[in-house]
C-alpha atoms as a PDB file:
ATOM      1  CA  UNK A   1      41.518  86.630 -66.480  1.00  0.00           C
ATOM      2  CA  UNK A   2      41.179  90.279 -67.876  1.00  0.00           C
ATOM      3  CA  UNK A   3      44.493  90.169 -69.555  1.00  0.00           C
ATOM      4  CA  UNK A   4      43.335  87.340 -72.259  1.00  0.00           C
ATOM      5  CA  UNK A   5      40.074  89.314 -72.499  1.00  0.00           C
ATOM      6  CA  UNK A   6      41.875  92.414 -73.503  1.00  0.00           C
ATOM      7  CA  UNK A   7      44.325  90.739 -75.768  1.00  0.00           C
ATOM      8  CA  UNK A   8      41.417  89.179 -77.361  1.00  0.00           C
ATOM      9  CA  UNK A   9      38.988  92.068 -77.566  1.00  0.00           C
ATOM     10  CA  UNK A  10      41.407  94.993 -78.975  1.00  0.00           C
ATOM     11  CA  UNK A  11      42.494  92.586 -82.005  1.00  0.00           C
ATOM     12  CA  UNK A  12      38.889  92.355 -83.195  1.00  0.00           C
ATOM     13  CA  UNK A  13      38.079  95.373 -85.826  1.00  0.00           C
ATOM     14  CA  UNK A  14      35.297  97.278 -84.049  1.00  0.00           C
ATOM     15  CA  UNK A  15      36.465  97.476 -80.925  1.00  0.00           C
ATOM     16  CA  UNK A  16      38.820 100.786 -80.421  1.00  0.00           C
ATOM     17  CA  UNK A  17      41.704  99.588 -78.275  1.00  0.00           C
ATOM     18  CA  UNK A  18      41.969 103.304 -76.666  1.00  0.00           C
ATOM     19  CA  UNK A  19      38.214 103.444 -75.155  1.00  0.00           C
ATOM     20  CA  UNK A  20      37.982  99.788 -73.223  1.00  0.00           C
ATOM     21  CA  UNK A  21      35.854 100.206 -70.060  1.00  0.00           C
ATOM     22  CA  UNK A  22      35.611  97.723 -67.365  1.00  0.00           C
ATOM     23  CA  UNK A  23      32.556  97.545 -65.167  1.00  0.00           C
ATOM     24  CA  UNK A  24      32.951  95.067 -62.021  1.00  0.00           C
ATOM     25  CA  UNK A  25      29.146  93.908 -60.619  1.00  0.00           C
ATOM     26  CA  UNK A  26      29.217  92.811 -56.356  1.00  0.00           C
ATOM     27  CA  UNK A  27      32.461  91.248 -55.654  1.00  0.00           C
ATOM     28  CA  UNK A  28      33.584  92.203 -59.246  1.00  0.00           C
ATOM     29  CA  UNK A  29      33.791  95.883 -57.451  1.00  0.00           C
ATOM     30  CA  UNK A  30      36.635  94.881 -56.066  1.00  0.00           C
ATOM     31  CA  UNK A  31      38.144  92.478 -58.993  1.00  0.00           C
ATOM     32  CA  UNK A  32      37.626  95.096 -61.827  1.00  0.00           C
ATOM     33  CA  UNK A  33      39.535  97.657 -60.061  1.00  0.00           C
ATOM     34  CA  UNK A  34      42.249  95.227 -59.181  1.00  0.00           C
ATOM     35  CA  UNK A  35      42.342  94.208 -62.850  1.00  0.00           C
ATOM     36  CA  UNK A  36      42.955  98.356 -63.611  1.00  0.00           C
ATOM     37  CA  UNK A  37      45.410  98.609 -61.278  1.00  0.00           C
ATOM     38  CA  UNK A  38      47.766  95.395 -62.654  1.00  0.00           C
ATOM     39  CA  UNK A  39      46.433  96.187 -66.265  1.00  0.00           C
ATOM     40  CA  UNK A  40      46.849  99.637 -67.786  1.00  0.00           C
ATOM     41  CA  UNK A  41      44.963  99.488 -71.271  1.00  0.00           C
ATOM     42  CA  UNK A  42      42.039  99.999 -69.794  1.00  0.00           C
ATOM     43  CA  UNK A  43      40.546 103.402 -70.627  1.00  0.00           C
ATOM     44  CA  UNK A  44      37.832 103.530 -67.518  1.00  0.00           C
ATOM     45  CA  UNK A  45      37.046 100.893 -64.486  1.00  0.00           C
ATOM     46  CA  UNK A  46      33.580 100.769 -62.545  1.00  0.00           C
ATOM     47  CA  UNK A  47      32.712  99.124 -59.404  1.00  0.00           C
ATOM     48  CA  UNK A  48      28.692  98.346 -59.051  1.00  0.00           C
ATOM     49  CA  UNK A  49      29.339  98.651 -56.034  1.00  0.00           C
ATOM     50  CA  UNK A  50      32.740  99.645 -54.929  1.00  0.00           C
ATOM     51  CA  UNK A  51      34.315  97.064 -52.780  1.00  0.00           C
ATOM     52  CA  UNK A  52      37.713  97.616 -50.994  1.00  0.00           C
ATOM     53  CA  UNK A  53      38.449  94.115 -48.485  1.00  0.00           C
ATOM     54  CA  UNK A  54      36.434  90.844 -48.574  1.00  0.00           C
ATOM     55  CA  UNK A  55      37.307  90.347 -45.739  1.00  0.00           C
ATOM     56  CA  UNK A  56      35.298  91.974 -43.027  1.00  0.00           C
ATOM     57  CA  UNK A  57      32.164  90.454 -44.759  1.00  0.00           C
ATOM     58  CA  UNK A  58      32.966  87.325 -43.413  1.00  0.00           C
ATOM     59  CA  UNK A  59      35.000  87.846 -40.126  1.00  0.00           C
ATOM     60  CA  UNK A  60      32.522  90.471 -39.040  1.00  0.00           C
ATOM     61  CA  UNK A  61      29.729  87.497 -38.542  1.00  0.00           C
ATOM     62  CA  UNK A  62      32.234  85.821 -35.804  1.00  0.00           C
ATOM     63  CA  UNK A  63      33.414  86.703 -32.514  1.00  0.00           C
ATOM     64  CA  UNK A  64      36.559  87.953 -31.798  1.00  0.00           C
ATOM     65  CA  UNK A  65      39.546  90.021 -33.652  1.00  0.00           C
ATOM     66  CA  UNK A  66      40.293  90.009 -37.560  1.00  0.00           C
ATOM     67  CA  UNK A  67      43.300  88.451 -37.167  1.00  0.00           C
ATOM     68  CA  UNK A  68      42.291  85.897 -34.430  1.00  0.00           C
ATOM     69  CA  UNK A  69      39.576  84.860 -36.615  1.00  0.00           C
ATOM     70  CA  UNK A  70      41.215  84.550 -39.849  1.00  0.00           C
ATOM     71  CA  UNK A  71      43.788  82.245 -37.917  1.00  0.00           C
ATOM     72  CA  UNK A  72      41.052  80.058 -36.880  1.00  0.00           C
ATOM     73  CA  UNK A  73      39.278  79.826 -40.398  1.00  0.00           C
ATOM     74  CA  UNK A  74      42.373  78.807 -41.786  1.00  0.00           C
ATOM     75  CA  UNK A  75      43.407  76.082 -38.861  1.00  0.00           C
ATOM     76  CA  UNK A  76      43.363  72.618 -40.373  1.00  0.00           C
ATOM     77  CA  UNK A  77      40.661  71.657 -37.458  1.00  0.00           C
ATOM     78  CA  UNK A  78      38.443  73.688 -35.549  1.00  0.00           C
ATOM     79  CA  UNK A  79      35.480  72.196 -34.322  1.00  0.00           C
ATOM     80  CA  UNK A  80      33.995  75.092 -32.275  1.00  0.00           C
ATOM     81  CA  UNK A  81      33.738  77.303 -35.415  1.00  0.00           C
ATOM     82  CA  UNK A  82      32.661  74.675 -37.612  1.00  0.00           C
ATOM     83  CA  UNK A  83      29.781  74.365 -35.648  1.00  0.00           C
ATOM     84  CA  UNK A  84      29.429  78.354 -35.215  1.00  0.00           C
ATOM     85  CA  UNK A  85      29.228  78.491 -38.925  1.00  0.00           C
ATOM     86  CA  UNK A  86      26.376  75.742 -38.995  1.00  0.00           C
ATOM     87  CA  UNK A  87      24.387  77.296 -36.905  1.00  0.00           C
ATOM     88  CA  UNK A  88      25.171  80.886 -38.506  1.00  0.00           C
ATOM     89  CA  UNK A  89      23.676  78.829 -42.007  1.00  0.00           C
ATOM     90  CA  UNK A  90      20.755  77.675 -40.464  1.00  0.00           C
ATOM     91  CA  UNK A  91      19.650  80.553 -38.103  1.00  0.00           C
ATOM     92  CA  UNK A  92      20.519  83.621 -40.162  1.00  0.00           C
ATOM     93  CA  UNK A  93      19.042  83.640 -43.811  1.00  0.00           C
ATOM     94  CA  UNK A  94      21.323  86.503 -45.148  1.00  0.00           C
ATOM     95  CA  UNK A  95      24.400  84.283 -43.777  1.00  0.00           C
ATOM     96  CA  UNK A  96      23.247  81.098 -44.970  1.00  0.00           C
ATOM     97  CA  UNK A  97      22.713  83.028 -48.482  1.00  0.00           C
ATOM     98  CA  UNK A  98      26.185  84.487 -48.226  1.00  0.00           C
ATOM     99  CA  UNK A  99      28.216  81.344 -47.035  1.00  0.00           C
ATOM    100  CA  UNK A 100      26.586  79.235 -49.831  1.00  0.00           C
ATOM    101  CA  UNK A 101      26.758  81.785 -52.399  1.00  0.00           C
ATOM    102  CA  UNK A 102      30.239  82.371 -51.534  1.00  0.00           C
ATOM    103  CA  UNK A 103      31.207  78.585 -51.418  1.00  0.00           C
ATOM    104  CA  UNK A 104      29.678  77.782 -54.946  1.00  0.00           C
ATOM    105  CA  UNK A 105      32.011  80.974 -56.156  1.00  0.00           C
ATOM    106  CA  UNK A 106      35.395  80.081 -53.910  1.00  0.00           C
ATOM    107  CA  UNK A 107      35.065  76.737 -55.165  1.00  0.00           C
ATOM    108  CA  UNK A 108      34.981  75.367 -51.522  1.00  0.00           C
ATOM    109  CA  UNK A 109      34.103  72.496 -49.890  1.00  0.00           C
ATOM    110  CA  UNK A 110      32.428  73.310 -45.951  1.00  0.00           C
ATOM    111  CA  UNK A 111      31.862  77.191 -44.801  1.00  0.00           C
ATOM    112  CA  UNK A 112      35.311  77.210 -42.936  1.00  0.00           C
ATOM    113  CA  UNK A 113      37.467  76.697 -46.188  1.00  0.00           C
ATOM    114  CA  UNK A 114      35.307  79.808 -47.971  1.00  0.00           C
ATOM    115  CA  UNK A 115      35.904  81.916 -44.964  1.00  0.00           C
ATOM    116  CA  UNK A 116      39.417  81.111 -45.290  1.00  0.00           C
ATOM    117  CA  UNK A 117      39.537  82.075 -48.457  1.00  0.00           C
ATOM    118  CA  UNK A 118      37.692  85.411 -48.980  1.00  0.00           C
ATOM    119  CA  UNK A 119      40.489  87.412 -46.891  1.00  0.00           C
ATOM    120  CA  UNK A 120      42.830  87.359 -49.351  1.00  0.00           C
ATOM    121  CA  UNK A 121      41.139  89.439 -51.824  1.00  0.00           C
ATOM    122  CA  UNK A 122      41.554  93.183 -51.022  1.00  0.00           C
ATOM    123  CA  UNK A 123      43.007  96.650 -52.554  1.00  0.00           C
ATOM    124  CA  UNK A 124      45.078  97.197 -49.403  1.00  0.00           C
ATOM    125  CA  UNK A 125      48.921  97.603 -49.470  1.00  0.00           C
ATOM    126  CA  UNK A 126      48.592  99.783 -51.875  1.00  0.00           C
ATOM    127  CA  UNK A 127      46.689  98.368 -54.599  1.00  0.00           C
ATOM    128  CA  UNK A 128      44.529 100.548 -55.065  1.00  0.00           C
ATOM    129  CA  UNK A 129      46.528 103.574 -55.470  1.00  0.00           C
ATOM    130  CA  UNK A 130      48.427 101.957 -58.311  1.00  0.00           C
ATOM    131  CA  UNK A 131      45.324 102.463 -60.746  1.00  0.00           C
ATOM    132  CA  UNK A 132      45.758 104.951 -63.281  1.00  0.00           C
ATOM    133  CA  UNK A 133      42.413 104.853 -65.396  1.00  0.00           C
ATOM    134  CA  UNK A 134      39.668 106.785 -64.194  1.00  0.00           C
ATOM    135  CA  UNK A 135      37.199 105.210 -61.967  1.00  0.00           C
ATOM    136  CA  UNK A 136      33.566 105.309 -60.844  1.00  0.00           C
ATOM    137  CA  UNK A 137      32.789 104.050 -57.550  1.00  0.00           C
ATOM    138  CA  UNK A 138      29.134 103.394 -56.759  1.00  0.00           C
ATOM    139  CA  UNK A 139      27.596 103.312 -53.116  1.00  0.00           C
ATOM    140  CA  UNK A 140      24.414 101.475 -51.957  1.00  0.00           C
ATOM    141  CA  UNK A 141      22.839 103.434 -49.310  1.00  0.00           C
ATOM    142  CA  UNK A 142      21.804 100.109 -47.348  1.00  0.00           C
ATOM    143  CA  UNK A 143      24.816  97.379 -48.441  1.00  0.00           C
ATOM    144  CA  UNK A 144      24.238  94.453 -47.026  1.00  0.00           C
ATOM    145  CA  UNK A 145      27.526  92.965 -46.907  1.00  0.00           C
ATOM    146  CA  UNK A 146      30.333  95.604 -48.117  1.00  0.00           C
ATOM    147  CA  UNK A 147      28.711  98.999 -46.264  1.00  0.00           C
ATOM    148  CA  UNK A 148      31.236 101.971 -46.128  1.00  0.00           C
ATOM    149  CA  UNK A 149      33.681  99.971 -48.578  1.00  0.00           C
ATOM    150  CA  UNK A 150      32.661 102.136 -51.440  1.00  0.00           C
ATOM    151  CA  UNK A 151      33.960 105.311 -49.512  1.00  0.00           C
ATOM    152  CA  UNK A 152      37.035 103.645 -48.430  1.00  0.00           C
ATOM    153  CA  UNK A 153      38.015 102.616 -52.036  1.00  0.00           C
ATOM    154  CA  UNK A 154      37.432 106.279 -53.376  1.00  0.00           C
ATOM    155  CA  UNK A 155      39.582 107.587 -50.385  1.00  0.00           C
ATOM    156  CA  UNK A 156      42.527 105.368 -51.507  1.00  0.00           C
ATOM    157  CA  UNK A 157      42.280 106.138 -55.332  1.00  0.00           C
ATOM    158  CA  UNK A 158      44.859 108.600 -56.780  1.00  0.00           C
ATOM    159  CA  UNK A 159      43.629 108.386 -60.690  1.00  0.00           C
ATOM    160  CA  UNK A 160      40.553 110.155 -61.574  1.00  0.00           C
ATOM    161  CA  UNK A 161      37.844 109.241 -59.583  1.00  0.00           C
ATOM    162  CA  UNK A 162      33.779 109.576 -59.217  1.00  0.00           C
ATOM    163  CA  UNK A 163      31.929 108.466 -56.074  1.00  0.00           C
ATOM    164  CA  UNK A 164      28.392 108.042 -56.801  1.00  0.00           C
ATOM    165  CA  UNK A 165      26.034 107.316 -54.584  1.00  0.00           C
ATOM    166  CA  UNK A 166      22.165 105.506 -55.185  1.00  0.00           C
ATOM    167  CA  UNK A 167      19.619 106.334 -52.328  1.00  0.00           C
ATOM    168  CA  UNK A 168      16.401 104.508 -50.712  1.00  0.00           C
ATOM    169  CA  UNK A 169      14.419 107.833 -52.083  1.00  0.00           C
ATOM    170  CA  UNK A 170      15.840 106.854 -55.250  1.00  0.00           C
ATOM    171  CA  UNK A 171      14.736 103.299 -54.691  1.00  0.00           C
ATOM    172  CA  UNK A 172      18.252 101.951 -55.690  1.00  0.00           C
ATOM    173  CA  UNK A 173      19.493 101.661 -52.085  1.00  0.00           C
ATOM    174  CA  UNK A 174      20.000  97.674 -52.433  1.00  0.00           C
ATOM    175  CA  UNK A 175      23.418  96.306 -53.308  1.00  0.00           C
ATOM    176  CA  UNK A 176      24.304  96.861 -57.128  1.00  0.00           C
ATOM    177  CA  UNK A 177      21.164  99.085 -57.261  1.00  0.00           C
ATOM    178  CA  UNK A 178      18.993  95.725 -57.566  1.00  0.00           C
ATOM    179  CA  UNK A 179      15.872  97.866 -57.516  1.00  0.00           C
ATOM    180  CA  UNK A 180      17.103 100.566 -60.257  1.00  0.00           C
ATOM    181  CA  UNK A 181      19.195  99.107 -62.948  1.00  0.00           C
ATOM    182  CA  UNK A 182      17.593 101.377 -65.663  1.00  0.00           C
ATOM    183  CA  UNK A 183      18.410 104.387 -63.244  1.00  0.00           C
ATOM    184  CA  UNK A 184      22.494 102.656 -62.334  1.00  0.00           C
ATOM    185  CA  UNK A 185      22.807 102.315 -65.643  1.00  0.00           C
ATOM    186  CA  UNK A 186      21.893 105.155 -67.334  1.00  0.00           C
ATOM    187  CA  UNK A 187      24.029 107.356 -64.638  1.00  0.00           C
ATOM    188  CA  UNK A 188      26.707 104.977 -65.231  1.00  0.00           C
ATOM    189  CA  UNK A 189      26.670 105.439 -69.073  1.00  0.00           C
ATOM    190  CA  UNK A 190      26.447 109.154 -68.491  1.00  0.00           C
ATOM    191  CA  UNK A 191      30.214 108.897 -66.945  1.00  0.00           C
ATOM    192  CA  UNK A 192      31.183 106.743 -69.345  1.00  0.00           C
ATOM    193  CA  UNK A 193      30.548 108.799 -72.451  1.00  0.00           C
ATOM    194  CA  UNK A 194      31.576 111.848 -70.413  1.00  0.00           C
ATOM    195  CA  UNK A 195      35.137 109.950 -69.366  1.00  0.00           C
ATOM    196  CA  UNK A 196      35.720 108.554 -72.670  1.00  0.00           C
ATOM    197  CA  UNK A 197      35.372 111.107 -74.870  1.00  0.00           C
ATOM    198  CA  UNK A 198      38.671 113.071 -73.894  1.00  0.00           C
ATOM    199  CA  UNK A 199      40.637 109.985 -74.928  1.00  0.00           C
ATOM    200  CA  UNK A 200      42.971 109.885 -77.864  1.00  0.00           C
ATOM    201  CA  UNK A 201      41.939 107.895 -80.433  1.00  0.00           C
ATOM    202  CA  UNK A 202      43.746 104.362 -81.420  1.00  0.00           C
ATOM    203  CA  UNK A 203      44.919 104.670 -84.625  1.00  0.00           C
ATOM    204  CA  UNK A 204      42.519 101.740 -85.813  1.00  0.00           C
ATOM    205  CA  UNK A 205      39.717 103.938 -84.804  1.00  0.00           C
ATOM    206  CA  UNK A 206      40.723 106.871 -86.617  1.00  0.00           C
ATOM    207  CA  UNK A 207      41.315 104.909 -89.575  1.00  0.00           C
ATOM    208  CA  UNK A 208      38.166 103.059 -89.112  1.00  0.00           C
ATOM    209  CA  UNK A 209      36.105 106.867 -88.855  1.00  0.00           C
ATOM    210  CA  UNK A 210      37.926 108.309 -91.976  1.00  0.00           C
ATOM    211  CA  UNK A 211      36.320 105.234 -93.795  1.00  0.00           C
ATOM    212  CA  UNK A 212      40.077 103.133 -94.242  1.00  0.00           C
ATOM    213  CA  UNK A 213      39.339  99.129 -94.456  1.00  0.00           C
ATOM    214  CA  UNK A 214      40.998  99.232 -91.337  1.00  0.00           C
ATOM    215  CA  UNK A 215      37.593  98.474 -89.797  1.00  0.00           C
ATOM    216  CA  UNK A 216      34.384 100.420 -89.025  1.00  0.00           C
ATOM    217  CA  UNK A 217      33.741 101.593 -85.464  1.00  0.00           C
ATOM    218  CA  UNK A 218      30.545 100.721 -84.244  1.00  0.00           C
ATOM    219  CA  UNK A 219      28.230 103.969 -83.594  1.00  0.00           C
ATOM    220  CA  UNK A 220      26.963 103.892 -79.590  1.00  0.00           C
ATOM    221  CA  UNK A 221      23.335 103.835 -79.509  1.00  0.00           C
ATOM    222  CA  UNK A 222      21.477 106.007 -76.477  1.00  0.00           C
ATOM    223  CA  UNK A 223      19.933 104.472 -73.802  1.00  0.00           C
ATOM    224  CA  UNK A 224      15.999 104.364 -73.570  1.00  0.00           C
ATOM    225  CA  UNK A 225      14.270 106.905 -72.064  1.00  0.00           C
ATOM    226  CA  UNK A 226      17.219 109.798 -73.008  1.00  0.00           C
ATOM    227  CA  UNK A 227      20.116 110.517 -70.710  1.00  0.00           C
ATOM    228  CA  UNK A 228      20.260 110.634 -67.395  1.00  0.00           C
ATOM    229  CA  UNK A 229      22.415 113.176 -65.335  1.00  0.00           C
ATOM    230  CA  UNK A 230      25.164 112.197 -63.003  1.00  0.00           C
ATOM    231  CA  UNK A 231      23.269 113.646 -59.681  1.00  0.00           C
ATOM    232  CA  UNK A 232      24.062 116.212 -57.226  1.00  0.00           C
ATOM    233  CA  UNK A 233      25.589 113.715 -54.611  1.00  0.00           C
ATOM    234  CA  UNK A 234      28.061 112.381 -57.017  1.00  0.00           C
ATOM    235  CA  UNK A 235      31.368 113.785 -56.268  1.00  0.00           C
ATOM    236  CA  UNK A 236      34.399 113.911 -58.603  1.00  0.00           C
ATOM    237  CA  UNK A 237      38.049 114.445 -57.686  1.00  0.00           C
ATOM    238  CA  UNK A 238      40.050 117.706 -60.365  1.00  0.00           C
ATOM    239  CA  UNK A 239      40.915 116.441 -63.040  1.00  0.00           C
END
């Protein structure tokens, strides 16, 4: 779906077509940066939080192997872990929240079919090498469902990359810093203006700054409260 975004959104006369950012929120941490790495107009990616395999967040509940399991999820009957993933609904809040969450998003009709489906969206194989934008990874401290995912993302990236991580002292520690938006934010606007300013302009928006009819660009207004530093635990690959 990013594609007929982007044709969309550089045609319109404020937006310059050389600085279009894409910022993926909880399982969008792993769409956005798939959407870079298929899609190369985009000027910047970030993943609030940084997600690298679906996957393990549901076959990590269940008994047994990866592979084993996803077999079974995706068996046309399987009475056993039907039941396994009835009790896992009505036992375990955090499941029940994730299994109906995730069925309302898959589209799908009983736990099983969701669990079958989640697997299949990853940045293995070498996805995730093919972006070339830069990229800003963001870690949770305490991720409920995706924990260590952020790191393994930034460890397969070969573009430009920023791994920045949110602590409990911090109080942004839950997943998508759900407890410090102003503070995620901020930080994350920080890299943005940082990242974007070194690149070229679009014609359009050169145009549009010399005062042509071309269009006007739109001036970026600060954030509340000033800026806020990138901190000390971010890291950032050479440029």
């Amino acid at each position: 779906m990013v594609g007929p975004v982007l044709d969309f959104a550089v045609k319109l006369p404020e937006v310059d077509s050389s600085r279009v950012a894409l910022l993926g929120n909880s399982m969008v941490g792993l769409l956005a940066p798939r959407a870079a790495a298929f899609d190369h107009r985009l000027a910047a990616v970030v993943a609030l939080d940084g997600v690298y395999d679906l996957g393990p967040a549901v076959t990590d509940l269940l008994p047994g192997e990866r592979s084993e399991t996803e077999r079974r999820l995706r068996a046309d009957s399987d009475p056993e872990l039907d039941a396994l993933l009835d009790r896992l609904t009505a036992e375990n809040p955090v499941a029940r929240w994730a299994i109906n969450h995730g069925m309302y998003v898959m589209g799908a009709a009983t736990p099983r079919a969701f669990g079958a489906a989640y697997p299949d969206y990853h940045l293995r194989d070498g996805v995730a090498s093919q972006i070339r934008c830069p990229a800003l990874i963001c870690e949770a401290a305490e991720d409920l469902f995706f924990a260590g995912q952020a790191g393994q993302l930034y460890d397969q990236l070969t573009c430009p990359r920023t791994l920045l991580e949110f602590t409990a002292e911090e109080g942004a520690d839950a997943p998508c810093q759900a407890g410090a938006q102003r503070l995620a934010l901020a930080r994350i606007y920080d890299w943005l203006d940082d990242t974007l300013a070194s690149v070229p302009d679009a014609p359009r928006a050169l145009a549009a700054r010399s005062g042509s009819p071309a269009g006007r660009h739109r001036p970026v207004q600060p954030c509340a409260g000033g800026p806020a530093a990138l901190p000390r635990s971010s890291r950032r690959s050479p440029p």
